[in-house]
N, C-alpha and C. Protein backbone atom coordinates (compact mmCIF):
# COMPACT_ATOMS: atom_id res chain seq x y z
N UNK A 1 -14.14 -49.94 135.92
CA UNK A 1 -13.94 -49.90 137.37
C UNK A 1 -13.15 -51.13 137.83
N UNK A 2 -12.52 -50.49 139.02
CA UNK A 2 -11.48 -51.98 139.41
C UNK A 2 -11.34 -52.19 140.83
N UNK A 3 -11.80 -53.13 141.41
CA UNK A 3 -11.91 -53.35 142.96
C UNK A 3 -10.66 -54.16 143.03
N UNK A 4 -10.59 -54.15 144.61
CA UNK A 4 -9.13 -54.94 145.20
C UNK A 4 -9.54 -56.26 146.40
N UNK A 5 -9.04 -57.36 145.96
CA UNK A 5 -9.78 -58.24 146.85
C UNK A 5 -8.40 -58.23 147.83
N UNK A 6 -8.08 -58.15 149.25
CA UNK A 6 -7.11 -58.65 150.42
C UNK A 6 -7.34 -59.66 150.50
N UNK A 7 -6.63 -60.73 150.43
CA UNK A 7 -6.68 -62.51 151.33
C UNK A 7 -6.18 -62.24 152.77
N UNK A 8 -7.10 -61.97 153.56
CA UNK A 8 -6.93 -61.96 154.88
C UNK A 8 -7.02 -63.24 155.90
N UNK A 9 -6.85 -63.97 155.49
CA UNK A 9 -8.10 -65.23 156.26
C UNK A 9 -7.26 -66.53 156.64
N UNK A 10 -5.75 -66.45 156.29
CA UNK A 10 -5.19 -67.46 156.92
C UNK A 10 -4.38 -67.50 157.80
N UNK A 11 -4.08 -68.77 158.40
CA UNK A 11 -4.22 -69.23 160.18
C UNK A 11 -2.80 -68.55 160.55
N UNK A 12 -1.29 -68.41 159.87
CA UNK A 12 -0.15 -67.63 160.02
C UNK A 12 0.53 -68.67 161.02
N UNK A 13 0.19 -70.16 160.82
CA UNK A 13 0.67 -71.29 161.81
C UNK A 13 2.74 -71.06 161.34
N UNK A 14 2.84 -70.75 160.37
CA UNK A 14 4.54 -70.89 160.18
C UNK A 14 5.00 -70.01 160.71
N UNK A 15 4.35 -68.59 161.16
CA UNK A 15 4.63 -67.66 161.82
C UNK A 15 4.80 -67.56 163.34
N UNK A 16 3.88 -68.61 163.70
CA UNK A 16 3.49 -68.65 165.26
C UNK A 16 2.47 -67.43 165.91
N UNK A 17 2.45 -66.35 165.38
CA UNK A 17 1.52 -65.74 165.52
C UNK A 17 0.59 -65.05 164.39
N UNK A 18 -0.57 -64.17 165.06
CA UNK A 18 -1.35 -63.79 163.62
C UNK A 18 -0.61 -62.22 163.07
N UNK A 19 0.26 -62.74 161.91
CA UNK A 19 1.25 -62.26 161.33
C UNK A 19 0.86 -60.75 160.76
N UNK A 20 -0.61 -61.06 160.19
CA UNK A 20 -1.34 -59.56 159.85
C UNK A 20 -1.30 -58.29 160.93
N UNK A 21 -1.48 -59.13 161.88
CA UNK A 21 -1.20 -57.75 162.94
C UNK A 21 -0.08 -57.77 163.74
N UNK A 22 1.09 -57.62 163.04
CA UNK A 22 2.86 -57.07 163.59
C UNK A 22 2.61 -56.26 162.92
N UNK A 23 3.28 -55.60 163.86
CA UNK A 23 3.88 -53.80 163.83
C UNK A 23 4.17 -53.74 162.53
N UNK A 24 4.18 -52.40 161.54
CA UNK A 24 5.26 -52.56 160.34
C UNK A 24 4.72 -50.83 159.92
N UNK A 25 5.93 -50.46 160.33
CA UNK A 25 6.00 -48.94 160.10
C UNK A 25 5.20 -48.22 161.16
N UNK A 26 4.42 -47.53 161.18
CA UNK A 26 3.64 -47.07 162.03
C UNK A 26 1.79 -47.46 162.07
N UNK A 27 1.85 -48.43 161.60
CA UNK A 27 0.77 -49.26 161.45
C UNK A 27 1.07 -50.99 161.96
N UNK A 28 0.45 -51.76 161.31
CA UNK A 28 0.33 -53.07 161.33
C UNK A 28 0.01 -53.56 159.72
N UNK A 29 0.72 -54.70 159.68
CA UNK A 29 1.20 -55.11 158.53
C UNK A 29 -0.26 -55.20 157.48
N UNK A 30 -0.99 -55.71 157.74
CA UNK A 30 -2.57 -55.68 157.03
C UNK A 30 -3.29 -53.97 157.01
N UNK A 31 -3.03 -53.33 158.09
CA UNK A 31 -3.12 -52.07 157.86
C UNK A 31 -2.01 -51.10 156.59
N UNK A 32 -1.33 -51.51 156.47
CA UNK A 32 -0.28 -50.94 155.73
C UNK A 32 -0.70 -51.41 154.07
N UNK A 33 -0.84 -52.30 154.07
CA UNK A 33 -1.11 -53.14 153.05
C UNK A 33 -2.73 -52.11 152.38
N UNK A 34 -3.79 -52.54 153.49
CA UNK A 34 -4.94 -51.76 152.80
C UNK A 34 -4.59 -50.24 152.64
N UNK A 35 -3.98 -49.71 153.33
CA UNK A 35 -3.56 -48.49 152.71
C UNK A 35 -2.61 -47.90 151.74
N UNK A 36 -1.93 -48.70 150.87
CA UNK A 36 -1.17 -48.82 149.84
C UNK A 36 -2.23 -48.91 149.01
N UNK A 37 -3.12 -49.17 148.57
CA UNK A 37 -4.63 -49.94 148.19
C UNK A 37 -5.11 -48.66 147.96
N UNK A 38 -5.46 -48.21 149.27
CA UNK A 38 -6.48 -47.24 149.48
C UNK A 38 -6.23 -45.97 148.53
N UNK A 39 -4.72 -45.66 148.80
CA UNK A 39 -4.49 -44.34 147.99
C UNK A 39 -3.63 -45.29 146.31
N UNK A 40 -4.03 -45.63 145.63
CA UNK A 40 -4.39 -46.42 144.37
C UNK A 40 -5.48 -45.61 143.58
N UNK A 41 -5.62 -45.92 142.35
CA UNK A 41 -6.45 -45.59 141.48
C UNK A 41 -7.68 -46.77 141.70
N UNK A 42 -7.42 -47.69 142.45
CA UNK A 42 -8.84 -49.13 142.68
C UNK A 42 -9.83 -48.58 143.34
N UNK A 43 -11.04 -48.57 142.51
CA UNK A 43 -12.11 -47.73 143.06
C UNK A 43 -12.32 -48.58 144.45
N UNK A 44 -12.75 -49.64 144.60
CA UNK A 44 -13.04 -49.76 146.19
C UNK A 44 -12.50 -51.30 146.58
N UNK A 45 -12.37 -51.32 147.85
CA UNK A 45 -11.21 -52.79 148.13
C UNK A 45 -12.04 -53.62 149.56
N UNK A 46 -12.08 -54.79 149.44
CA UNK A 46 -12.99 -55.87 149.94
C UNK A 46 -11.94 -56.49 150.47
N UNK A 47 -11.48 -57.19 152.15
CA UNK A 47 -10.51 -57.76 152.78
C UNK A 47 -11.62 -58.73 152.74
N UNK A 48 -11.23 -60.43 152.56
CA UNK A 48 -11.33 -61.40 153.21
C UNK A 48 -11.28 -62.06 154.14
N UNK A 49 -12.29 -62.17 155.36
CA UNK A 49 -11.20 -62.33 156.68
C UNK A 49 -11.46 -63.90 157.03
N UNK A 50 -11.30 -64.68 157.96
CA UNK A 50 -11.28 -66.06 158.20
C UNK A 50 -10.80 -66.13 159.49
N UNK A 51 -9.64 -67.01 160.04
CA UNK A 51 -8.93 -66.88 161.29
C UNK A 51 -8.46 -65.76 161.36
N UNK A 52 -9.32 -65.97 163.21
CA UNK A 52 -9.16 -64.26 164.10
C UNK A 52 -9.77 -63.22 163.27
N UNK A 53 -10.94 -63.68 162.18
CA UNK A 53 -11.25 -62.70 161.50
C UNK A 53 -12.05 -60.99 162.28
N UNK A 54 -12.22 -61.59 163.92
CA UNK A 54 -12.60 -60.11 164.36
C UNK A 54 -11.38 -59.22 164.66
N UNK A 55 -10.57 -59.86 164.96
CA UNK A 55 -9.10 -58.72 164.84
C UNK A 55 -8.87 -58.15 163.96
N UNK A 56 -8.88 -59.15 162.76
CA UNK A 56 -8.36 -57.96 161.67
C UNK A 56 -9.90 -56.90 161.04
N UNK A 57 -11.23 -57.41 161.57
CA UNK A 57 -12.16 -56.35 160.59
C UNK A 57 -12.17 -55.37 162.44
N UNK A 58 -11.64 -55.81 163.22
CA UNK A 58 -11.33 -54.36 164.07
C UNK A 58 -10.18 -53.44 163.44
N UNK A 59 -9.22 -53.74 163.67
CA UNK A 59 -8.03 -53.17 163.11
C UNK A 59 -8.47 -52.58 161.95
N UNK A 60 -9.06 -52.98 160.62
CA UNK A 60 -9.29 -52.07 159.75
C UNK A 60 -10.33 -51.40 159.74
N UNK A 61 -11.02 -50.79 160.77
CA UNK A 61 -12.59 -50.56 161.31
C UNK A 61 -12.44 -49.22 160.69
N UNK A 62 -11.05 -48.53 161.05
CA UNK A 62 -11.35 -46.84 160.93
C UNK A 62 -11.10 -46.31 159.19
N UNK A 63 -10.85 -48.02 158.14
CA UNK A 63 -10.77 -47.30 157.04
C UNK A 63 -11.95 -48.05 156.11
N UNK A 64 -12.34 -47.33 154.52
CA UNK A 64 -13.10 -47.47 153.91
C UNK A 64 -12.81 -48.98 153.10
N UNK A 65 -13.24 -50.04 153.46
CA UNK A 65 -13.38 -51.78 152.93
C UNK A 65 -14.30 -52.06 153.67
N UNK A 66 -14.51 -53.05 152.67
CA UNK A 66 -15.81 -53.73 152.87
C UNK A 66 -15.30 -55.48 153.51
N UNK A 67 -15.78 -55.59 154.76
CA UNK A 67 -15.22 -57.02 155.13
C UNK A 67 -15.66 -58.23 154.60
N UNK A 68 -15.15 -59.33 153.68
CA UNK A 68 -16.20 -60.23 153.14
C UNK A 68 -15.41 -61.57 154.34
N UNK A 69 -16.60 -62.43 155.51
CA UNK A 69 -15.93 -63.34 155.86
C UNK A 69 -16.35 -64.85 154.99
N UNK A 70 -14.76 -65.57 155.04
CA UNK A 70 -14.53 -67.10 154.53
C UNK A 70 -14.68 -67.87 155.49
N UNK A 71 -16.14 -68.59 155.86
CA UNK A 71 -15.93 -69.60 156.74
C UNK A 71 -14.77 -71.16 156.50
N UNK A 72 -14.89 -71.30 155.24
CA UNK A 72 -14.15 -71.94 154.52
C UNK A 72 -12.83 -71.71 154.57
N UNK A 73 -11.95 -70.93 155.39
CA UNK A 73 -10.88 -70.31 154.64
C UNK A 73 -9.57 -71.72 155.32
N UNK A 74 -9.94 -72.48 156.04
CA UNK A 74 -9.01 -73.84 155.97
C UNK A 74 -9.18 -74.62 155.17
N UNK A 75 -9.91 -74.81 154.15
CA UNK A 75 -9.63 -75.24 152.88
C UNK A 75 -8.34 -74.68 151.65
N UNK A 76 -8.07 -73.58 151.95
CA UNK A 76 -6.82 -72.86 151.37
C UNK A 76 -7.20 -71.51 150.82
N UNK A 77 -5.95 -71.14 150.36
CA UNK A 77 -6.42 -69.60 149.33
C UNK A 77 -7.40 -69.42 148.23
N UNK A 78 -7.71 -70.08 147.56
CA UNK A 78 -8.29 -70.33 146.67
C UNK A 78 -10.10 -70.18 146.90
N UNK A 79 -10.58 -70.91 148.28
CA UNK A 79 -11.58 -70.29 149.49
C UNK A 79 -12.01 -68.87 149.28
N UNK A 80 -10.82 -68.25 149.36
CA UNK A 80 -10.66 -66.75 150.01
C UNK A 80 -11.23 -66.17 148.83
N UNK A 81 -10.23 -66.86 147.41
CA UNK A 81 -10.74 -65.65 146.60
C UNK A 81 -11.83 -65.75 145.91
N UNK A 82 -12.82 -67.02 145.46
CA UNK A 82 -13.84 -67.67 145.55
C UNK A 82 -14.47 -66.39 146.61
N UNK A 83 -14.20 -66.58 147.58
CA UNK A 83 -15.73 -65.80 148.90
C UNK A 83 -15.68 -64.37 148.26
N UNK A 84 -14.72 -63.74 147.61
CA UNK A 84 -14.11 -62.36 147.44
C UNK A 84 -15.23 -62.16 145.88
N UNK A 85 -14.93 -62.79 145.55
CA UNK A 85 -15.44 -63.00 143.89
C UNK A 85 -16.80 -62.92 143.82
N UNK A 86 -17.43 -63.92 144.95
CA UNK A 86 -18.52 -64.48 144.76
C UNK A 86 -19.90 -63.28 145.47
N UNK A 87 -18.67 -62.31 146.31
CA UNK A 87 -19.64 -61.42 146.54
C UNK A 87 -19.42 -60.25 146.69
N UNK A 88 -18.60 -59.77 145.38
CA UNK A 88 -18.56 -58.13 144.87
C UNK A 88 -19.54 -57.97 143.78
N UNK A 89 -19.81 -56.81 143.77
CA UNK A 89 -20.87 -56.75 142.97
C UNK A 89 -20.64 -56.72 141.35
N UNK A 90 -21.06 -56.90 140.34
CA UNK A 90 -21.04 -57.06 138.82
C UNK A 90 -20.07 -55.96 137.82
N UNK A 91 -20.33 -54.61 138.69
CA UNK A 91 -20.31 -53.72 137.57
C UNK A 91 -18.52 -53.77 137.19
N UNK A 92 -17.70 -54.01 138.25
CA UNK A 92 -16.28 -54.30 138.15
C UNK A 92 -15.68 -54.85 136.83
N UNK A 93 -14.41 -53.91 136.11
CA UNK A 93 -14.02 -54.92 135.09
C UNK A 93 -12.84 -55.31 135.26
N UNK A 94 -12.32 -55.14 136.10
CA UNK A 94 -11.17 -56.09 136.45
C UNK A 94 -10.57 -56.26 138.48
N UNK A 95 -10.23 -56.87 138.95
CA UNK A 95 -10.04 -57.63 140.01
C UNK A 95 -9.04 -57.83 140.18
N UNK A 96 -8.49 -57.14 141.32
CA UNK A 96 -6.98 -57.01 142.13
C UNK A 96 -7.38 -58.12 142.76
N UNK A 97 -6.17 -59.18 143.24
CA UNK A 97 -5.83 -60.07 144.00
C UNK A 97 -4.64 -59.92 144.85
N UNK A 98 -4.98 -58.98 146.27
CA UNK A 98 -3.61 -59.15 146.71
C UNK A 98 -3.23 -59.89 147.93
N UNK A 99 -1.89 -60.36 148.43
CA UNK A 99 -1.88 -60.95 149.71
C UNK A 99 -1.85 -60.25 150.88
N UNK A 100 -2.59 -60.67 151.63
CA UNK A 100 -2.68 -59.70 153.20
C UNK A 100 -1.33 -59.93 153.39
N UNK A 101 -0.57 -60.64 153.30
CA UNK A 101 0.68 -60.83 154.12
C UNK A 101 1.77 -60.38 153.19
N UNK A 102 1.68 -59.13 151.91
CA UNK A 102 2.66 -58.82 151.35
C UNK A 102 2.79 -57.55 151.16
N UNK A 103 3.26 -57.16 152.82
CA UNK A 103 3.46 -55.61 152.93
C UNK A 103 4.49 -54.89 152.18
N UNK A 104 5.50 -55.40 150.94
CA UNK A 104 5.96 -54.34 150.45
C UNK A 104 5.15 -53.94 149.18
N UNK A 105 3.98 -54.62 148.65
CA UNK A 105 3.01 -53.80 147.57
C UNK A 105 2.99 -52.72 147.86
N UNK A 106 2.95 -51.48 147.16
CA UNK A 106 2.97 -50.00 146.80
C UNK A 106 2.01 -50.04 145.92
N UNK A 107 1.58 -48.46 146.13
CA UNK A 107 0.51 -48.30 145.64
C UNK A 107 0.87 -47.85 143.74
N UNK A 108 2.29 -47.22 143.76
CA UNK A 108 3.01 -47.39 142.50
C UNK A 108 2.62 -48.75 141.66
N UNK A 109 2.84 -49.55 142.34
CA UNK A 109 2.62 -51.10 141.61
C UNK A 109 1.64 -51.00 141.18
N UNK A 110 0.35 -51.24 141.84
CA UNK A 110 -0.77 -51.11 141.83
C UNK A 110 -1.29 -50.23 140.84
N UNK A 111 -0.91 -48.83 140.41
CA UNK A 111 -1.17 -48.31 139.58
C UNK A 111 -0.82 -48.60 138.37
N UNK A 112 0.46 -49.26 138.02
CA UNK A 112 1.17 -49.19 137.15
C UNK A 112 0.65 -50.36 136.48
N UNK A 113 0.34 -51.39 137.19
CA UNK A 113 -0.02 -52.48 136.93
C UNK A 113 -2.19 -52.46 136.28
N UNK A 114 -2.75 -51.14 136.59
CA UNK A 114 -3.73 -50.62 136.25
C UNK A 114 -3.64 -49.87 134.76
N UNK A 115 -2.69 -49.30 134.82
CA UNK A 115 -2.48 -48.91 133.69
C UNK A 115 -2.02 -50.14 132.49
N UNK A 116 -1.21 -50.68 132.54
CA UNK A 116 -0.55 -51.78 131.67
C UNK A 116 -2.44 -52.67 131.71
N UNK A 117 -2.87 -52.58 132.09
CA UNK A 117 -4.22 -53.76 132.20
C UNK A 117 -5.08 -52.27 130.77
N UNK A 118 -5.34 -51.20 131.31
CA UNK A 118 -6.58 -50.13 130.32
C UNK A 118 -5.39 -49.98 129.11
N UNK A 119 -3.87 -50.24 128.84
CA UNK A 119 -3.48 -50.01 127.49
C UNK A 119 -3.11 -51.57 126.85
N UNK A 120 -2.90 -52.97 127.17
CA UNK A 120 -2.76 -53.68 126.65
C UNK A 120 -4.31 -54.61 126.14
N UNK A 121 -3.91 -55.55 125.49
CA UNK A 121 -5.07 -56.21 125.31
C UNK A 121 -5.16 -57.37 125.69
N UNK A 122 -4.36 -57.84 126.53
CA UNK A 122 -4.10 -58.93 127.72
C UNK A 122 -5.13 -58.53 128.67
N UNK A 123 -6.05 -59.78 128.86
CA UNK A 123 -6.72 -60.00 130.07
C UNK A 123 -6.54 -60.20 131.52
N UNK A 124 -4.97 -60.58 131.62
CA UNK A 124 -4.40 -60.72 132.84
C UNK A 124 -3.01 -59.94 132.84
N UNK A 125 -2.91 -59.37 134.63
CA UNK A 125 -1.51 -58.74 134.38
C UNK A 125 -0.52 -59.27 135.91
N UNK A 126 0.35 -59.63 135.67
CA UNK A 126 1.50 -60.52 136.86
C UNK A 126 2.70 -59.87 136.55
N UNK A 127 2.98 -59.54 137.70
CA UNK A 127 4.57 -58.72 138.00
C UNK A 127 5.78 -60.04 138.03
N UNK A 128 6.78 -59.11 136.97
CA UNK A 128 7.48 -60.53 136.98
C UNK A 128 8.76 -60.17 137.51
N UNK A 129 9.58 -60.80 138.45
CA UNK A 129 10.62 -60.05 138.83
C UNK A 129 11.67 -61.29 138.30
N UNK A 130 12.81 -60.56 137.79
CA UNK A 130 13.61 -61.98 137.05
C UNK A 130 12.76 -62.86 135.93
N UNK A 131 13.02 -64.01 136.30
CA UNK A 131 12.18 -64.75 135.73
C UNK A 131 11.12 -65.67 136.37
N UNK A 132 10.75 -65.40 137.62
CA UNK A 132 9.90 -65.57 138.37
C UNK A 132 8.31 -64.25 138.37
N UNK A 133 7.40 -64.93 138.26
CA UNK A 133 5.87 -64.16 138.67
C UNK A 133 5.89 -63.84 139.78
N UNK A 134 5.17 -63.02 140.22
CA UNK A 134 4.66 -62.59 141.48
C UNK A 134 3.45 -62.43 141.86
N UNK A 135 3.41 -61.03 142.66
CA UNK A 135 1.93 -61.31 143.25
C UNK A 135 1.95 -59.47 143.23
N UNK A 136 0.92 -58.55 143.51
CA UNK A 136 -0.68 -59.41 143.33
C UNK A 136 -0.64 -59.47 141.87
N UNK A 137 -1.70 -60.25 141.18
CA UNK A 137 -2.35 -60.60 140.31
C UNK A 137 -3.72 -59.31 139.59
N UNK A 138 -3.78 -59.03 138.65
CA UNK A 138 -4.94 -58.18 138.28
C UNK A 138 -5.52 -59.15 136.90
N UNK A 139 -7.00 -59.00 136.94
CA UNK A 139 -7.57 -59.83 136.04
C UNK A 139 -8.66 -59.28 135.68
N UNK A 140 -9.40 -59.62 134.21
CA UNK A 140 -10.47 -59.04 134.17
C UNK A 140 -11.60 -60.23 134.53
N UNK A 141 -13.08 -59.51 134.87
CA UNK A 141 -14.37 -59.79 135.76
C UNK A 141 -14.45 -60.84 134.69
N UNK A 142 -14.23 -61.10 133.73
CA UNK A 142 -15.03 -62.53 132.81
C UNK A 142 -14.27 -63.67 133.13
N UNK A 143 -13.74 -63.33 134.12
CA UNK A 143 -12.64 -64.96 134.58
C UNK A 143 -13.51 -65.28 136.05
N UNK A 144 -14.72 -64.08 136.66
CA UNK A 144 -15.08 -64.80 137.75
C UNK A 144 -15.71 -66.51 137.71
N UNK A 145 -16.54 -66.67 137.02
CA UNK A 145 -17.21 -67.99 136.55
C UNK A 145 -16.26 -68.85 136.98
N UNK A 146 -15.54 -68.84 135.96
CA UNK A 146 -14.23 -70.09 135.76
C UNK A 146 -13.72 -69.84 136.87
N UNK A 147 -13.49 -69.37 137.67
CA UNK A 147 -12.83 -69.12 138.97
C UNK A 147 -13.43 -69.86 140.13
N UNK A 148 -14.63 -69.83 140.28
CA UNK A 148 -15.52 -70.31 141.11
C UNK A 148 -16.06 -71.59 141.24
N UNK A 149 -15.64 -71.94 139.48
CA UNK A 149 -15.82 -73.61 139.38
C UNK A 149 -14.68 -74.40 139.25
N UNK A 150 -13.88 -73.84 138.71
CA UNK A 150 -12.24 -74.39 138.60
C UNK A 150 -11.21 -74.28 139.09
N UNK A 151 -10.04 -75.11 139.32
CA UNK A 151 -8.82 -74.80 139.34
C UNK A 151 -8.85 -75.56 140.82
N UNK A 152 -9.38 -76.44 141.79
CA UNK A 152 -9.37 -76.35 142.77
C UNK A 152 -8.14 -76.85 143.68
N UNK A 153 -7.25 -78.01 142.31
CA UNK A 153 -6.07 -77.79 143.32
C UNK A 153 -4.99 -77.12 143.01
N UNK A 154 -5.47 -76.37 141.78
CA UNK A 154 -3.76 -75.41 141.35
C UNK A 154 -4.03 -74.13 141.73
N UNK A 155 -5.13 -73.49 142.21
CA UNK A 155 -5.59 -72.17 142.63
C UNK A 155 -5.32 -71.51 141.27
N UNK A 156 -5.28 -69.87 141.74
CA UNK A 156 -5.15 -69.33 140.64
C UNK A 156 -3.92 -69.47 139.26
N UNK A 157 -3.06 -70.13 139.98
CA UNK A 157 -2.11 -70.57 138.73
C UNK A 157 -2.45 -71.64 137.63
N UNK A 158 -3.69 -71.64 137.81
CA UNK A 158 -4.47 -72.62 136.53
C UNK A 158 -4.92 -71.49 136.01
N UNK A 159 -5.49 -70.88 136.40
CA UNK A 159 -5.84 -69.53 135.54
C UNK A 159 -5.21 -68.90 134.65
N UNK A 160 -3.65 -68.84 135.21
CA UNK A 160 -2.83 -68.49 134.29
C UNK A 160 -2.42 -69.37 133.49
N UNK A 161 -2.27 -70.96 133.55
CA UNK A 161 -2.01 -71.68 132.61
C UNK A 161 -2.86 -71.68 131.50
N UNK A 162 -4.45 -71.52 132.21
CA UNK A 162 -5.15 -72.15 130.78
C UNK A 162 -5.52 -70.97 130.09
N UNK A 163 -5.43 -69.46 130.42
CA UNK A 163 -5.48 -68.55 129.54
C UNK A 163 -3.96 -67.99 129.59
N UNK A 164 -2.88 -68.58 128.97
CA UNK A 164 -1.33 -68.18 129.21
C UNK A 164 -1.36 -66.95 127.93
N UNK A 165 -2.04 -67.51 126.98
CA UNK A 165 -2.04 -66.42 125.74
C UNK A 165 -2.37 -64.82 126.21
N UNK A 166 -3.51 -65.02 127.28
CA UNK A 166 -3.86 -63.12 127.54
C UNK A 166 -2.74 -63.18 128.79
N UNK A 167 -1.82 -63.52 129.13
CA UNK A 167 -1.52 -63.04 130.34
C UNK A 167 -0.22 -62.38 130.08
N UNK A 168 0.00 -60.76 130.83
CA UNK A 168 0.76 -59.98 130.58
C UNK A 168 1.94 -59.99 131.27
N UNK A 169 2.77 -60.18 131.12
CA UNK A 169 4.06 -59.99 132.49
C UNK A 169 4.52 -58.52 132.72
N UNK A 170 4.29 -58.42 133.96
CA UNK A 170 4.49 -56.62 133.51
C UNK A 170 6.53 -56.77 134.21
N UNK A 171 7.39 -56.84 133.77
CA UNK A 171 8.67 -56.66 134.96
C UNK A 171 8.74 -55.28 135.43
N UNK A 172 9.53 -56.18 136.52
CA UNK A 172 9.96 -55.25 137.90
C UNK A 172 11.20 -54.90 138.27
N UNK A 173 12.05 -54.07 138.82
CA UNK A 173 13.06 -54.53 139.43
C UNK A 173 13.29 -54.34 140.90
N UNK A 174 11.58 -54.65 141.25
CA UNK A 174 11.89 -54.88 142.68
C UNK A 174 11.54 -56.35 143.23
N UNK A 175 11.82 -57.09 143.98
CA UNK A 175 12.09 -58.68 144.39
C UNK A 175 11.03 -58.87 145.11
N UNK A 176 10.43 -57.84 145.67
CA UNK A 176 9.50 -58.10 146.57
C UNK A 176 8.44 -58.46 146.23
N UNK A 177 7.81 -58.79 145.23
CA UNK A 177 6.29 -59.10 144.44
C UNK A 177 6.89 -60.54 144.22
N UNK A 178 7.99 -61.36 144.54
CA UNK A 178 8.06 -62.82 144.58
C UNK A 178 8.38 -63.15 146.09
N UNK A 179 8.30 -62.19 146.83
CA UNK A 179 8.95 -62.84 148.45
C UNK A 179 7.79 -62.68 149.60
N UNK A 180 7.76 -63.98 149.72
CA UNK A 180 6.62 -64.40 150.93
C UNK A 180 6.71 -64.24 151.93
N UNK A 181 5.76 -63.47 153.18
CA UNK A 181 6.32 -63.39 154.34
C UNK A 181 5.50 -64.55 155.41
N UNK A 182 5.90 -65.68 155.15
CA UNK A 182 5.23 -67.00 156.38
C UNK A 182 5.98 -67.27 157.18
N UNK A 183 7.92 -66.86 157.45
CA UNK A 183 8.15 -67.13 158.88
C UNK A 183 8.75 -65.82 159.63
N UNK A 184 9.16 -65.91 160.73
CA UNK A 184 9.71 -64.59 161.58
C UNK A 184 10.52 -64.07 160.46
N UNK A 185 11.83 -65.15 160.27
CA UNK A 185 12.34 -64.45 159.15
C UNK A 185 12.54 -63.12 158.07
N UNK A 186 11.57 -63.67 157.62
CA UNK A 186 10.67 -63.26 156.23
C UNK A 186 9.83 -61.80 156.47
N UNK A 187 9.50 -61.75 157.80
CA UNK A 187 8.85 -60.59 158.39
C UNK A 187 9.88 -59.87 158.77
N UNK A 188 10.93 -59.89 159.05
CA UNK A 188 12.27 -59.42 159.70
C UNK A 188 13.10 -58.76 158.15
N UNK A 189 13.10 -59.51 157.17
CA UNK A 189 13.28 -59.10 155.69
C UNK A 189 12.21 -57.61 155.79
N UNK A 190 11.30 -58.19 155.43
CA UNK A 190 10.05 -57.05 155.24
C UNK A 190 10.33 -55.78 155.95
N UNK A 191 10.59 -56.17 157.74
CA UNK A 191 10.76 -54.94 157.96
C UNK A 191 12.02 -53.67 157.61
N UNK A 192 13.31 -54.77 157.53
CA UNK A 192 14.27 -54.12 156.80
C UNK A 192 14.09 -53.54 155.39
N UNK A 193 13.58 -54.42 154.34
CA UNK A 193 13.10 -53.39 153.36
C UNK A 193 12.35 -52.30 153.31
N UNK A 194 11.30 -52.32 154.72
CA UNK A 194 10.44 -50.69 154.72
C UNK A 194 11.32 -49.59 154.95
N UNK A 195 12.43 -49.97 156.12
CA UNK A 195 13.17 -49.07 157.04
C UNK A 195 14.15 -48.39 155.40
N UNK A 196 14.29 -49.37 154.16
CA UNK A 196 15.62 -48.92 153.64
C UNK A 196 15.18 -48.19 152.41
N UNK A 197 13.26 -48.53 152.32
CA UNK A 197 13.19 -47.36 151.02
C UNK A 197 12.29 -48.44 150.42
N UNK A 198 12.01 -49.70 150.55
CA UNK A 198 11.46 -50.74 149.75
C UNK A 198 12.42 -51.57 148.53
N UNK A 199 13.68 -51.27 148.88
CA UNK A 199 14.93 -51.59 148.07
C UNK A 199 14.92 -52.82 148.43
């Protein structure tokens, strides 16, 4: 079984506003996102929320997640996925990590990236576009521990350093699993890539 953790929970200060909820397609950008998710093969998906966290567990009220809140979540990302980790339940064997704020994930990815995890024997799987990693991240449940006690100022990219041997690169040839959306910009990108196909 494979759950999906959302990082919902940060402040969107480079944005000027709370970036999760702009428009994006006929939803809102955190809405779009859990529903790429939703219709996935990930049996069930847990948003993180933090700042303005009642907006966004309104906004996702009418679909099936479970809200976990980070009082912590100005301490950084790493908070988020710690609170995410620390309270899904056991039976899970591997753990989606995705960003609330990276509305071109597809649920294609997501699958594909499920599959490459049940046929390789790599413990970790990262979309690599070029020669750059991306996001989200899929991992298996025996990395929660070490997760919860370590890594606190490299976040999850210690994870990948200190187990580099299991970690899978799955490539891509789409750009968007390395492109961040933290200013107007960047959201203005995003929305042009929905309008053109996710190209």
């Amino acid at each position: 079984m494979i759950c999906a953790i959302v990082l919902a929970a940060g402040c969107s200060s480079r944005m000027g506003t709370q970036k999760l909820l702009l428009p994006f397609g006929k939803s809102t950008v955190i809405s779009h996102i859990v529903n790429q998710i939703l219709q996935s093969k990930v049996q069930r998906t847990y948003v993180v929320t933090g700042h303005q966290g009642e907006r966004i567990t309104k906004e996702l009220s009418d679909k099936q997640v479970n809200i976990i809140n980070n009082p912590e979540y100005k301490t950084g990302m790493l908070s988020s996925v710690r609170a995410g980790i620390r309270d899904i339940p056991h039976e899970y064997d591997a753990i989606l990590i995705t960003l609330g704020d990276h509305p071109s994930i597809t649920t294609n990815l997501i699958d594909e990236m499920i599959q490459e995890f049940s046929q390789t024997n790599k413990k970790i799987i990262v979309p690599k576009y070029n020669d750059k990693r991306g996001h989200p991240i899929l991992f298996s449940s025996i990395f929660k521990d070490e997760i919860l006690s370590n890594f606190d100022d490299v976040g999850l990219r210690g994870l990948l350093r200190v187990h580099e041997n299991q970690v899978f690169e799955m490539k891509v040839s789409d750009s968007s699993v390395v492109s961040d959306m933290d200013y107007p910009e960047d959201y203005q990108r995003e929305i042009e890539r929905l309008e053109n196909g996710n190209k």
